[in-house]
Protein backbone atom coordinates (compact mmCIF):
# COMPACT_ATOMS: atom_id res chain seq x y z
CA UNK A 1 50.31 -29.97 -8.85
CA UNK A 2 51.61 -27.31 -10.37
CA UNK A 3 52.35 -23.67 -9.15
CA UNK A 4 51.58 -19.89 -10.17
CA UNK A 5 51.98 -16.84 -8.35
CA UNK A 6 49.29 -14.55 -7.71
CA UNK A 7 49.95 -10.49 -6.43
CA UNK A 8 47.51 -8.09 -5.19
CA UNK A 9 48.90 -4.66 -7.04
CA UNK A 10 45.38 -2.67 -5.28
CA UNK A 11 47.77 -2.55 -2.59
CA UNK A 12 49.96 -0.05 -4.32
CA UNK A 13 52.78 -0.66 -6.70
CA UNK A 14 54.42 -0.34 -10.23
CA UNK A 15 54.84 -1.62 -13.35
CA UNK A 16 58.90 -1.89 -12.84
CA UNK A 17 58.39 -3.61 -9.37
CA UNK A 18 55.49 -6.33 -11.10
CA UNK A 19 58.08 -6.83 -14.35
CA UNK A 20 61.12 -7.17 -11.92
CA UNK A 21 58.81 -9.79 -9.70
CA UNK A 22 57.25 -11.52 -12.74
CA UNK A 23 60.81 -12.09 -15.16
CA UNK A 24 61.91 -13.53 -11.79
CA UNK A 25 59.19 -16.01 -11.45
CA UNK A 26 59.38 -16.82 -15.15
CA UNK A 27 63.57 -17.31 -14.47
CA UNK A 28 62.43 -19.98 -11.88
CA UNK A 29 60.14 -22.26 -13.29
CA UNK A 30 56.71 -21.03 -12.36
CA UNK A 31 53.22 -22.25 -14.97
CA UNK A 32 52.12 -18.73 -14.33
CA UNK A 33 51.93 -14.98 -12.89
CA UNK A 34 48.37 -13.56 -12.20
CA UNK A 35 47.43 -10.66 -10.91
CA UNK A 36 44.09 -9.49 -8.99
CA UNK A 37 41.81 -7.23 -11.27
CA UNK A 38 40.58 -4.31 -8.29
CA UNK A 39 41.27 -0.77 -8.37
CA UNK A 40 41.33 0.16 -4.37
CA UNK A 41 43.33 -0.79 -1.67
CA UNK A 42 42.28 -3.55 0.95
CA UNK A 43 43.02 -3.29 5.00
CA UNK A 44 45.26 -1.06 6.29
CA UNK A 45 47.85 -0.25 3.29
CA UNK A 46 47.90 3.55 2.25
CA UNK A 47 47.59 2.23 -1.04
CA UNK A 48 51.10 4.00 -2.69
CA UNK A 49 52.02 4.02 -5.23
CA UNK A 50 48.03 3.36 -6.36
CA UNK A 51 46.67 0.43 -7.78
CA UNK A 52 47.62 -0.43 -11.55
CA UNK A 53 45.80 -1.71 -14.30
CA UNK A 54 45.50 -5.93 -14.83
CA UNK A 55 44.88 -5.54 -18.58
CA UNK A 56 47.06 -2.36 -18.94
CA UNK A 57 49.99 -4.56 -17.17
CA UNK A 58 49.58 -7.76 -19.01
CA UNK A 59 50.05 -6.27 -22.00
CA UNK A 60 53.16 -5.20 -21.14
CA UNK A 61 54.29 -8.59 -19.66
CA UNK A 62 52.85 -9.78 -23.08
CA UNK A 63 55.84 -8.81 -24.29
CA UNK A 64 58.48 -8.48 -21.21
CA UNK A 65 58.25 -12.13 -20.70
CA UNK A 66 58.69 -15.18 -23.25
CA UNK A 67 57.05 -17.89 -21.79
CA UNK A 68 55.18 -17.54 -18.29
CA UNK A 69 51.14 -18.01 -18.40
CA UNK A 70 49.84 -14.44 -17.66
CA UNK A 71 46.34 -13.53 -16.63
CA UNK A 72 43.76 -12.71 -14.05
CA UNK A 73 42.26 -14.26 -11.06
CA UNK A 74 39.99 -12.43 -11.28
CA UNK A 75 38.20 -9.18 -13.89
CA UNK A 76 34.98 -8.13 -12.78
CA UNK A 77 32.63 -7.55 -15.49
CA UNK A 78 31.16 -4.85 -13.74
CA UNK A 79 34.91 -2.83 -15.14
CA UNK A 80 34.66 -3.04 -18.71
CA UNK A 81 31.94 -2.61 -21.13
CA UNK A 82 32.26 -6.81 -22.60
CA UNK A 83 33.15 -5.49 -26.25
CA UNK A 84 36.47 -3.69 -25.43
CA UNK A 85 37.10 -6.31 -23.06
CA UNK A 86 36.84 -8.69 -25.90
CA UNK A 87 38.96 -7.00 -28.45
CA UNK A 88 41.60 -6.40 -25.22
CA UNK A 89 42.07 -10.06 -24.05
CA UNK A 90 42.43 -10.98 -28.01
CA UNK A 91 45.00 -8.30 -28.66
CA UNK A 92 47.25 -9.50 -25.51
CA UNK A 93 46.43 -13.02 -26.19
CA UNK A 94 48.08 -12.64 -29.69
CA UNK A 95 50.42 -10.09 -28.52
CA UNK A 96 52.05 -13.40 -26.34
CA UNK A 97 51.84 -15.66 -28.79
CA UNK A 98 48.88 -17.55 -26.91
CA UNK A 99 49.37 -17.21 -22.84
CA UNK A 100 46.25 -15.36 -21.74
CA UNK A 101 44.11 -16.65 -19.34
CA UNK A 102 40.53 -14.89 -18.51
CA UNK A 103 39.60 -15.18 -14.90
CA UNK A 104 36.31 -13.47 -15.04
CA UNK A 105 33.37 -13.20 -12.42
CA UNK A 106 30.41 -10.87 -11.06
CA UNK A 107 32.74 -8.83 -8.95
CA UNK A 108 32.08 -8.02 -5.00
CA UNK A 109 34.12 -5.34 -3.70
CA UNK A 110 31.66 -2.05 -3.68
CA UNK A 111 33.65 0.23 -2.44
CA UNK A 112 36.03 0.32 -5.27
CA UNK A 113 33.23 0.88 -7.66
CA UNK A 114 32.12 3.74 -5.71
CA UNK A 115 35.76 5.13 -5.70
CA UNK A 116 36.09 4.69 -9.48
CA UNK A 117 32.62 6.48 -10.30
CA UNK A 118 31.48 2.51 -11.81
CA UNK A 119 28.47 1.19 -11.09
CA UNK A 120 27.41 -1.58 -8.88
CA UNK A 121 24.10 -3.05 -9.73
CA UNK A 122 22.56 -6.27 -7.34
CA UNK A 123 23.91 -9.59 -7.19
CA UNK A 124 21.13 -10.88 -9.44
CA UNK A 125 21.98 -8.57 -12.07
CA UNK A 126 25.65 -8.71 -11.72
CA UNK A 127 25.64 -12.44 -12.27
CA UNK A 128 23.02 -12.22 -15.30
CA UNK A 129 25.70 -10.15 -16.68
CA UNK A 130 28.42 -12.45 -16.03
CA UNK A 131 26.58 -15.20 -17.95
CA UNK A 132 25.83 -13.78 -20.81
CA UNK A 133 29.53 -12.43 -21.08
CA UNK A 134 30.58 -16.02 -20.92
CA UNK A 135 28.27 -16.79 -23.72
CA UNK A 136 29.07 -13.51 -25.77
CA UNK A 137 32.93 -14.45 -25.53
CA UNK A 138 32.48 -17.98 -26.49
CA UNK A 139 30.68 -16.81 -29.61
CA UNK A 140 32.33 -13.93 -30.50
CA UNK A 141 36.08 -15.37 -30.45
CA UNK A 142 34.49 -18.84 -32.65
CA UNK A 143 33.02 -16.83 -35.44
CA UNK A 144 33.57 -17.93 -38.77
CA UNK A 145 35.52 -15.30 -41.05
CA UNK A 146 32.50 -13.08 -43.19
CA UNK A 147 29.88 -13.65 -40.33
CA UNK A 148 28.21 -11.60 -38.05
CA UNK A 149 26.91 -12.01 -34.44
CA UNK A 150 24.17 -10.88 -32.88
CA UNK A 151 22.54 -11.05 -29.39
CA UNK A 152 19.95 -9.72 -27.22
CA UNK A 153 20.37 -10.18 -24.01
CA UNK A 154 18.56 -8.91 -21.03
CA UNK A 155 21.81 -7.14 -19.47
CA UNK A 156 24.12 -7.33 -22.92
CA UNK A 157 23.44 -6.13 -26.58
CA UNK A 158 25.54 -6.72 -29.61
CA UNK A 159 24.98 -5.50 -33.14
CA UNK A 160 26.46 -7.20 -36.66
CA UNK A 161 29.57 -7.84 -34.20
CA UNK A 162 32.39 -9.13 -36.27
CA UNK A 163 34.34 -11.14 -33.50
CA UNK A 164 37.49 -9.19 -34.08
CA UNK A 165 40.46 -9.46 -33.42
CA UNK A 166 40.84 -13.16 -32.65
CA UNK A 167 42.89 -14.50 -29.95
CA UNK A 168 45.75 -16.47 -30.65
CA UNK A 169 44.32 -19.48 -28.81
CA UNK A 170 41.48 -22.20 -29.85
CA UNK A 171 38.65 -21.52 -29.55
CA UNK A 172 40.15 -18.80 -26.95
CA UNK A 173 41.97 -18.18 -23.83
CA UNK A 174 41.35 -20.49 -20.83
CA UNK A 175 38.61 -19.42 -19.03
CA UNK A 176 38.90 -19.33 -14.89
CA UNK A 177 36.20 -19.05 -12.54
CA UNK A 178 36.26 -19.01 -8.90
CA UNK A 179 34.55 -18.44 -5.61
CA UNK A 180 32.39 -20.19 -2.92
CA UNK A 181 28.78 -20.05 -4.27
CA UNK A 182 26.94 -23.04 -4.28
CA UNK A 183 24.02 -21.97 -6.96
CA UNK A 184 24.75 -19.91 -10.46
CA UNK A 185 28.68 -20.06 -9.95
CA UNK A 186 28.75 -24.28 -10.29
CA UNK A 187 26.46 -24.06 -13.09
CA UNK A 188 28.50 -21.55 -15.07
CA UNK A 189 31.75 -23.21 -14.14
CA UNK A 190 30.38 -26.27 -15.91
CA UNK A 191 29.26 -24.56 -18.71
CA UNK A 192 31.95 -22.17 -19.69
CA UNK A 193 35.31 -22.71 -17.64
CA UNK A 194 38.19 -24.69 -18.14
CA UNK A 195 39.37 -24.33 -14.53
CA UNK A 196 37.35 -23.94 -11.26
CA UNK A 197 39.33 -21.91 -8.50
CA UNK A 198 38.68 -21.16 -4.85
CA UNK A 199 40.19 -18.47 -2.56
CA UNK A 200 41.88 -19.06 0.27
CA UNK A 201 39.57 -22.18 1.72
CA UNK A 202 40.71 -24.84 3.54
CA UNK A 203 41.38 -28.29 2.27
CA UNK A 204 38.47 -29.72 3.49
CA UNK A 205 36.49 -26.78 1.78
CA UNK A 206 38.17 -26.82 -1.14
CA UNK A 207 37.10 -30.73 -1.24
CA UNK A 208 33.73 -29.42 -0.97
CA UNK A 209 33.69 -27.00 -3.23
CA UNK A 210 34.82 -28.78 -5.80
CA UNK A 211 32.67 -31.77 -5.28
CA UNK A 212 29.49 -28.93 -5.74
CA UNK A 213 31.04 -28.23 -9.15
CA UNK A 214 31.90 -31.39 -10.07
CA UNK A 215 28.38 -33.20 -9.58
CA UNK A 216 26.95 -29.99 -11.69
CA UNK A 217 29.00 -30.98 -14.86
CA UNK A 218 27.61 -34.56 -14.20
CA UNK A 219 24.38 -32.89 -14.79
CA UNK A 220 25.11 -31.04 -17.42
CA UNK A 221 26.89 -34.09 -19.20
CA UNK A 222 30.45 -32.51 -18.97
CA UNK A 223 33.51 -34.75 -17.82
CA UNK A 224 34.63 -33.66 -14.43
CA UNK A 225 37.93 -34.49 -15.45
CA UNK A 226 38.06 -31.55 -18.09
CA UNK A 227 38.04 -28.96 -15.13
CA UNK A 228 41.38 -28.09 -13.26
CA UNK A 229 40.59 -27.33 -9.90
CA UNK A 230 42.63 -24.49 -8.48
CA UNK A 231 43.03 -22.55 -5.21
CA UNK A 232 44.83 -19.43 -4.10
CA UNK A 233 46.75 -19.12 -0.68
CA UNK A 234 48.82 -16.88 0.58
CA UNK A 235 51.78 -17.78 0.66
CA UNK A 236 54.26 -16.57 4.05
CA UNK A 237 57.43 -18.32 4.67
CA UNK A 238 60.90 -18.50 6.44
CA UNK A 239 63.73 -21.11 6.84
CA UNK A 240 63.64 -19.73 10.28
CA UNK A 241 60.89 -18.82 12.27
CA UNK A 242 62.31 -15.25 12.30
CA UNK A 243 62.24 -14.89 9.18
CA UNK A 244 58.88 -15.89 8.97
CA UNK A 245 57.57 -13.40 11.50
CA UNK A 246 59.51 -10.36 10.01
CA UNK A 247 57.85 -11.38 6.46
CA UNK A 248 54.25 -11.11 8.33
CA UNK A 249 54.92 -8.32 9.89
CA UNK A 250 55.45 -6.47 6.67
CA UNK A 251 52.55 -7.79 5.10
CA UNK A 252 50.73 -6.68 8.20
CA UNK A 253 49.36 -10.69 9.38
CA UNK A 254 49.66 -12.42 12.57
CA UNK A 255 52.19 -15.35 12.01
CA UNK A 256 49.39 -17.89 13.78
CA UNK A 257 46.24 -16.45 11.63
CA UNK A 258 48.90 -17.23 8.45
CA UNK A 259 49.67 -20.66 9.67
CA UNK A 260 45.80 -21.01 9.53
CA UNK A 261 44.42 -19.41 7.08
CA UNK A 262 47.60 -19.49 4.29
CA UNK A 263 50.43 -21.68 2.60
CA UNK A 264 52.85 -20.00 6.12
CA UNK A 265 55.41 -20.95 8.39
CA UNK A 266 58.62 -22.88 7.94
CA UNK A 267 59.13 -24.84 4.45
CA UNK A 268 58.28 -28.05 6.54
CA UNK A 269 55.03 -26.42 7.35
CA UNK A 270 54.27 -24.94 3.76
CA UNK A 271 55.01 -28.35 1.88
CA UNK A 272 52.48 -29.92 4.27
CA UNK A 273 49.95 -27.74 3.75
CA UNK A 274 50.17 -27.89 0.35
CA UNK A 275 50.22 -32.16 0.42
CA UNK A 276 46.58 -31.22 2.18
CA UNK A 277 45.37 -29.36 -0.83
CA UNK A 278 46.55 -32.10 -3.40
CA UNK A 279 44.99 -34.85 -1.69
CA UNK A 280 41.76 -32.72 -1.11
CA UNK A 281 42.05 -33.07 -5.50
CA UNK A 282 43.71 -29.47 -5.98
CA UNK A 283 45.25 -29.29 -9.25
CA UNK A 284 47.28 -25.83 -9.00
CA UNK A 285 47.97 -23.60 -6.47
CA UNK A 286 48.14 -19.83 -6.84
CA UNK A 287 51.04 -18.68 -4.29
CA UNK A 288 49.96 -14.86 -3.22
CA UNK A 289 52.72 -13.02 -2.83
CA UNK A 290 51.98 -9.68 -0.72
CA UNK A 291 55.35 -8.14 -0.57
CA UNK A 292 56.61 -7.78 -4.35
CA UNK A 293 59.73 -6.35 -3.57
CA UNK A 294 60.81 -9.72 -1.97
CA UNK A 295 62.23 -11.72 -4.62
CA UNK A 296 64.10 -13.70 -2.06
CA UNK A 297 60.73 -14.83 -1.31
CA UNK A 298 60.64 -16.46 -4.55
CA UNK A 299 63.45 -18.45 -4.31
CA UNK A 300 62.31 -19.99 -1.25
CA UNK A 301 58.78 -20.79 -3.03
CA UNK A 302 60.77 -22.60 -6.00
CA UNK A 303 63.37 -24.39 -3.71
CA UNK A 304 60.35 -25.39 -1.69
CA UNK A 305 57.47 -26.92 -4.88
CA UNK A 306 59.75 -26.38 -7.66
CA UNK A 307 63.13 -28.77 -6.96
């Protein structure tokens, strides 16, 4: 397997604290830093600083860092009109040098639409326009230099589109999609994605999960094996049990709902866990990091799956 971490900056933050957090993963070793594409606090955070911008701060880690995968896990498309969001994930894809990832699905959390004035059509509608983005970017990005595309869809309309600018990866940034659905998502995972990732499941549902999306591409005629299959966990841990607790107790979690529910506990614990997911067929796991002012934490994470 291999490891990325993952941060939640809805909960409040800055650009300074994610740079300081993701030059420090990059120092260590990790394949990537992601970050969560929502623009309102969860639980029981205030929310300060207030939530930042995914594309706003990849960009700037575009060119901060040197050689860590960047991206997001994942943009809604209800956020971004698909156009600018094209030309965006292009601009940081070339801007560097090819290590953008788009994690990209239907979006779920209403409230922060509501907060942000953006609307929030039905699920139906909200996946339609999640499929034909997949299709639009697939195009769009693969144009031949001179020609024009043009598409009609029934929730997305482009005109004598010139596919500009192009990303700096063939035939375009990896595409991740996630979640638990067991209809449309399989379908457009096998279609459009080059990695399939679920949030914090268990092993044995993760082994489900997967095997959903995996007899789909059989369907479809796609090799199973051309998927990576992902999950994100959070990630909680201590060489003593002390330290374990106080690091819960500032991310606001009950140190036995962690040991359930995350990547938590002692190193012992954590590196079991985690044998769980890769025999369950788990590829990569995102490590969400909840405090990103604890760069100790870090350490510990690389000492534990990097050495």
């Amino acid at each position: 397997m291999d490891f990325r971490i993952f941060i939640e900056p809805q909960q409040g933050t800055t650009y300074d604290r994610i740079l300081a957090l993701a030059t420090h993963a990059e120092s260590l070793g990790f394949n990537g830093f992601f970050t969560s594409d929502h623009y309102l606090k969860m639980g029981a955070s205030d929310g300060l600083p207030g939530p930042t911008d995914a594309w706003t701060t990849l960009a700037g880690l575009a060119r901060d860092t040197s050689n860590i995968r960047l991206g997001t896990l994942v943009s809604p498309v209800t956020f971004r009109h698909l156009g600018s969001l094209a030309i965006s994930v292009a601009q940081i894809d070339q801007m560097s040098e090819g290590r953008i990832e788009l994690g990209l699905g239907a979006g779920w959390y209403e409230e922060e639409h509501k907060a942000q004035g953006l609307p929030f059509p039905d699920i139906a509608t909200r996946f339609d326009l999640l499929e034909e983005s997949l299709e639009v970017l697939n195009a769009i990005w693969n144009l031949e230099k001179g020609e024009f595309f043009n598409f009609q869809g029934k929730r997305v309309q482009f005109e004598n589109s010139m596919g500009l600018p192009k990303p700096k990866q063939e035939p375009g940034p990896p595409i991740i999609m996630g979640g638990i659905g067991q209809r449309r998502t399989p379908n457009l995972v096998a279609k459009y994605a080059s990695e399939y990732n679920t949030p914090f499941v268990s092993p044995d549902t993760f082994a489900s999960l997967v095997g959903v999306v995996k007899d789909k591409c059989v369907e479809l005629g796609r090799n199973p094996k051309d998927l990576i299959y992902s999950c994100a966990q959070v990630f909680c841990c201590g060489d003593e049990e002390t330290i374990f607790s106080k690091r819960a107790l500032t991310i606001g979690r009950e140190v036995g709902e962690l040991r359930v529910n995350g990547l938590a506990g002692t190193p012992d614990e954590v590196i079991r866990r985690a044998e769980e997911f890769k025999q369950n067929g788990c590829d990569r796991l995102y490590l969400q990091i909840l405090d990103d002012c604890d760069l100790e934490h870090l350490d510990l994470a690389a000492e534990i799956f990097l050495n």
